[in-house]
Protein backbone atom coordinates (compact mmCIF):
# COMPACT_ATOMS: atom_id res chain seq x y z
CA UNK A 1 95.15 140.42 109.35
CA UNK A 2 92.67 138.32 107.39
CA UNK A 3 93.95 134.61 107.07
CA UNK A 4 92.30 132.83 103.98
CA UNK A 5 92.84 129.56 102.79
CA UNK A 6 92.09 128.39 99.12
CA UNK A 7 91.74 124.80 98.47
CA UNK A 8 90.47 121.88 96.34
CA UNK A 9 90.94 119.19 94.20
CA UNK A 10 93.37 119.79 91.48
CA UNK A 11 91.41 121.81 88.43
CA UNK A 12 89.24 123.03 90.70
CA UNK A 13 90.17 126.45 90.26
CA UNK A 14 92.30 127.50 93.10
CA UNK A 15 95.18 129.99 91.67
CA UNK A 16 92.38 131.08 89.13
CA UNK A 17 90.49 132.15 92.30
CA UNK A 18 93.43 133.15 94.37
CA UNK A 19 95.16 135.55 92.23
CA UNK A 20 91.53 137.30 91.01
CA UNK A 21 90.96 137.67 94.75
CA UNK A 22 94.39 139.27 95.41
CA UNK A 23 93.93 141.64 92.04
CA UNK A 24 90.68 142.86 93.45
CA UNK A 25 91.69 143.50 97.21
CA UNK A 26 94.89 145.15 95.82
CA UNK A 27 92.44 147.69 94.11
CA UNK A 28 90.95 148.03 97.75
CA UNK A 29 94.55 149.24 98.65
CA UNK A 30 95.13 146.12 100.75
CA UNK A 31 98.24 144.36 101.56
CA UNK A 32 98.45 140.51 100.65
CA UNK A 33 100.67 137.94 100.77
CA UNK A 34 99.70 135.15 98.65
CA UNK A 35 101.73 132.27 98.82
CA UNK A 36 100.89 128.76 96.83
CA UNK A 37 101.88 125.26 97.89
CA UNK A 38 103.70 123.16 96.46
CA UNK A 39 105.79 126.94 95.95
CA UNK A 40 109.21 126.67 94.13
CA UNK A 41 111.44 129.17 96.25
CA UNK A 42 112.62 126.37 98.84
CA UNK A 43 113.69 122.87 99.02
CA UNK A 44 110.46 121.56 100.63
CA UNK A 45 108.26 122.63 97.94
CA UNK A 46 110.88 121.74 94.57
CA UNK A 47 110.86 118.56 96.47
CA UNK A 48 107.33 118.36 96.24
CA UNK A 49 106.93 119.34 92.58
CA UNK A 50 109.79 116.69 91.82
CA UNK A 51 108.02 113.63 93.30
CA UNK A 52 104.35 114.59 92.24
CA UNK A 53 105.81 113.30 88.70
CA UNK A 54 106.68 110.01 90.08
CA UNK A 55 104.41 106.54 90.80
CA UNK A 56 104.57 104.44 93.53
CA UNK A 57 103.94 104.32 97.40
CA UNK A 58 107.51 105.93 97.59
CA UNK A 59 107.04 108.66 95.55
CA UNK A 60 103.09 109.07 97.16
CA UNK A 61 104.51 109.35 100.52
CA UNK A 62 107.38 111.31 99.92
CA UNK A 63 105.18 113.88 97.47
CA UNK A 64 102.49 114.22 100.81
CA UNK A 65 106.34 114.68 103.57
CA UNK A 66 107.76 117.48 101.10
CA UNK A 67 104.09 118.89 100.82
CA UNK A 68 103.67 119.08 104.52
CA UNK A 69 106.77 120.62 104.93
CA UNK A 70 106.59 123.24 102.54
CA UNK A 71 103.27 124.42 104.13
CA UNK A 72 104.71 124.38 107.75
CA UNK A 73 107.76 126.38 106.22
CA UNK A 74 105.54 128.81 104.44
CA UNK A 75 103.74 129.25 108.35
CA UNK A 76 106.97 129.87 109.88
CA UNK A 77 108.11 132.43 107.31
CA UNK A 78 105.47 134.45 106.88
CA UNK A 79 102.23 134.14 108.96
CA UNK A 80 103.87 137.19 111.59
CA UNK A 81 104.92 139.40 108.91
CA UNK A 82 101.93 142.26 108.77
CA UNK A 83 99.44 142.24 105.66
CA UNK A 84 95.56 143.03 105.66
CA UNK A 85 95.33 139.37 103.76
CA UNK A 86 97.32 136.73 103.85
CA UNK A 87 96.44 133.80 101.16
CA UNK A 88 96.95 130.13 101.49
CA UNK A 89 96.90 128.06 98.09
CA UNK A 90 96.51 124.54 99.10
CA UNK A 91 96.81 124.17 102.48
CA UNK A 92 95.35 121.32 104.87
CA UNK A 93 93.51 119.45 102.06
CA UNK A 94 96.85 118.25 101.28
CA UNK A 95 96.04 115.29 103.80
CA UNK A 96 93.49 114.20 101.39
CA UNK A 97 96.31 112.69 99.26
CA UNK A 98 97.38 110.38 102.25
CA UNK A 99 96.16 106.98 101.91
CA UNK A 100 93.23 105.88 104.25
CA UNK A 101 92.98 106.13 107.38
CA UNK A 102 95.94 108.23 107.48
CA UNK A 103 94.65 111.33 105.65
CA UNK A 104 92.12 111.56 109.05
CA UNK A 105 95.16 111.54 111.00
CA UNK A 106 97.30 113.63 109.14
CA UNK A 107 94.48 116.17 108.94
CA UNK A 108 93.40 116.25 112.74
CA UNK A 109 96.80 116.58 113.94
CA UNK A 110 97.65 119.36 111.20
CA UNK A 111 94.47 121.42 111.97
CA UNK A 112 95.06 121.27 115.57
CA UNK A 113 98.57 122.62 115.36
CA UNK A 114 98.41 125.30 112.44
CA UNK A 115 96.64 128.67 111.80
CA UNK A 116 93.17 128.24 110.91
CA UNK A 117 90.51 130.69 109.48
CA UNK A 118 86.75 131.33 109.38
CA UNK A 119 87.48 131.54 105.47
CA UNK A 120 89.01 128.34 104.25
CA UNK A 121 87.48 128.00 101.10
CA UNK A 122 87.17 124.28 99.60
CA UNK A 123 86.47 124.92 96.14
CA UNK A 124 84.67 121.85 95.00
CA UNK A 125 84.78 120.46 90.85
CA UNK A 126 82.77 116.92 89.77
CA UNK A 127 86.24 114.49 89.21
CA UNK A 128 85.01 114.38 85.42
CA UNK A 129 85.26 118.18 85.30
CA UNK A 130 88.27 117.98 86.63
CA UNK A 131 89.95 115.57 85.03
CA UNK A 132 88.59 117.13 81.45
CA UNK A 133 90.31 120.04 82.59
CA UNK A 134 93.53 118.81 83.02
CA UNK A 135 93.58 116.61 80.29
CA UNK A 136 92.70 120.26 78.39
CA UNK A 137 95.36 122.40 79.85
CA UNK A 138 98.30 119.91 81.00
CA UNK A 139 101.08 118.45 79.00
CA UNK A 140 101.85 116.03 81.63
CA UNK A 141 100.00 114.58 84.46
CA UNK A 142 100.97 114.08 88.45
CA UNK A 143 100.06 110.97 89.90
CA UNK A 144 96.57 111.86 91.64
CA UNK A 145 95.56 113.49 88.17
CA UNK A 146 93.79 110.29 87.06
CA UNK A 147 90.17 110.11 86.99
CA UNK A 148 90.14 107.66 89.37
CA UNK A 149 92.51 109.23 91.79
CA UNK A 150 90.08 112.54 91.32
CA UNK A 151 87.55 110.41 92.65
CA UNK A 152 89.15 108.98 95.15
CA UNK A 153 90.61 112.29 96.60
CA UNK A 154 88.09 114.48 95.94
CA UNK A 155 85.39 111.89 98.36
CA UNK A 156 87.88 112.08 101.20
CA UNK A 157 88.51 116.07 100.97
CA UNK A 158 84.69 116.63 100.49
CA UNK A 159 83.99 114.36 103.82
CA UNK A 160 86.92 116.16 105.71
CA UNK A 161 85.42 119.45 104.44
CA UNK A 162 81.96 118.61 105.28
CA UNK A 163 82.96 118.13 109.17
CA UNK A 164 84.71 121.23 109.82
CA UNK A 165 84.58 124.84 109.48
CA UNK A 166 85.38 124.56 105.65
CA UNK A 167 83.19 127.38 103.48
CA UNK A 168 82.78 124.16 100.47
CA UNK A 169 82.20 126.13 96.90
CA UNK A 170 80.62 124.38 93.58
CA UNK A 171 83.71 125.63 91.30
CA UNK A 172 81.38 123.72 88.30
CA UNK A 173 79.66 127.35 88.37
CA UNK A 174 80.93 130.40 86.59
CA UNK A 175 84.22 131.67 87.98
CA UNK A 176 82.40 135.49 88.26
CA UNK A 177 79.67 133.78 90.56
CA UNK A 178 82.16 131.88 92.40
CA UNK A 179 84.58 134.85 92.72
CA UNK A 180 81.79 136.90 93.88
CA UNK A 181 80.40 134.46 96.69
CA UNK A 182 84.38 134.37 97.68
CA UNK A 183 84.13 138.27 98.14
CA UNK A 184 81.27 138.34 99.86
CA UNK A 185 82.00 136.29 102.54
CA UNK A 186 85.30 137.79 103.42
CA UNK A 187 85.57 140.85 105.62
């Protein structure tokens, strides 16, 4: 089993990414289990979903609980059922969302208790791009969708990226180039 993890600021392409990786090793005749977080088929993750819609240092805190949650769930449920590829959306970068210094926290303690993967993929997108992206395909935004939140996330996730084992991505590029660099690396 190949364990992959897809993750990045919000825009930044991850389900794009995830489910052309999934089409294409399908076509190989692999198994995969792909599995995006916040998901909607358990409490955790609705919970999730529910407060990302919400301000305040309530909402912020409970949004990051749910999120953790969710992810551990989606761990316990299916990381020892057998598939060629399993495929994380959103994963450990979730920490990133934390306020400082707790994301650091959050983040050490989380990688040294769950799965990781030689191919956790951060896809990185400017905060501008981003943001224009959102503001192009979204009705309504969460509460880290702001430009300035974008920012703000996207320079702690790039520094917590930068000092582990993270393959980091420019998702500004084509999606084909991206998606082929993706491929590449993977066995």
């Amino acid at each position: 089993m190949v364990f992959v993890v897809i993750d990045g600021l919000d825009a930044s392409g991850k389900s794009t990414h995830a489910l052309r990786l999934s089409r294409f090793l399908e076509k190989q005749g692999k198994t995969i289990l792909l599995r995006f977080h916040p998901s909607g088929d358990n409490y955790f993750g609705v919970k999730t979903k529910q407060f990302l819609y919400l301000r305040g240092k309530g909402a912020h805190f409970a949004s990051a609980f749910f999120y953790m949650l969710d992810v551990v769930h989606s761990i316990l449920l299916y990381s020892w059922r057998r598939y060629d590829y399993i495929v994380f959306v959103r994963y450990l970068m979730g920490t990133a969302y934390l306020p400082s210094p707790l994301h650091r926290i959050a983040y050490y303690f989380f990688a040294s208790t769950v799965p990781t993967s030689d191919f956790m993929f951060f896809l990185d997108v400017k905060s501008e791009e981003a943001h224009r992206r959102i503001q192009h395909a979204r009705e309504k935004q969460e509460m880290f969708e702001s430009l300035e939140e974008l920012r703000r996330i996207r320079q702690k996730a790039l520094a917590l990226a930068r000092l582990n084992k993270w393959i980091i991505l420019d998702t500004n590029k084509p999606i084909a180039e991206v998606q082929a660099k993706i491929r590449e690396l993977l066995p």
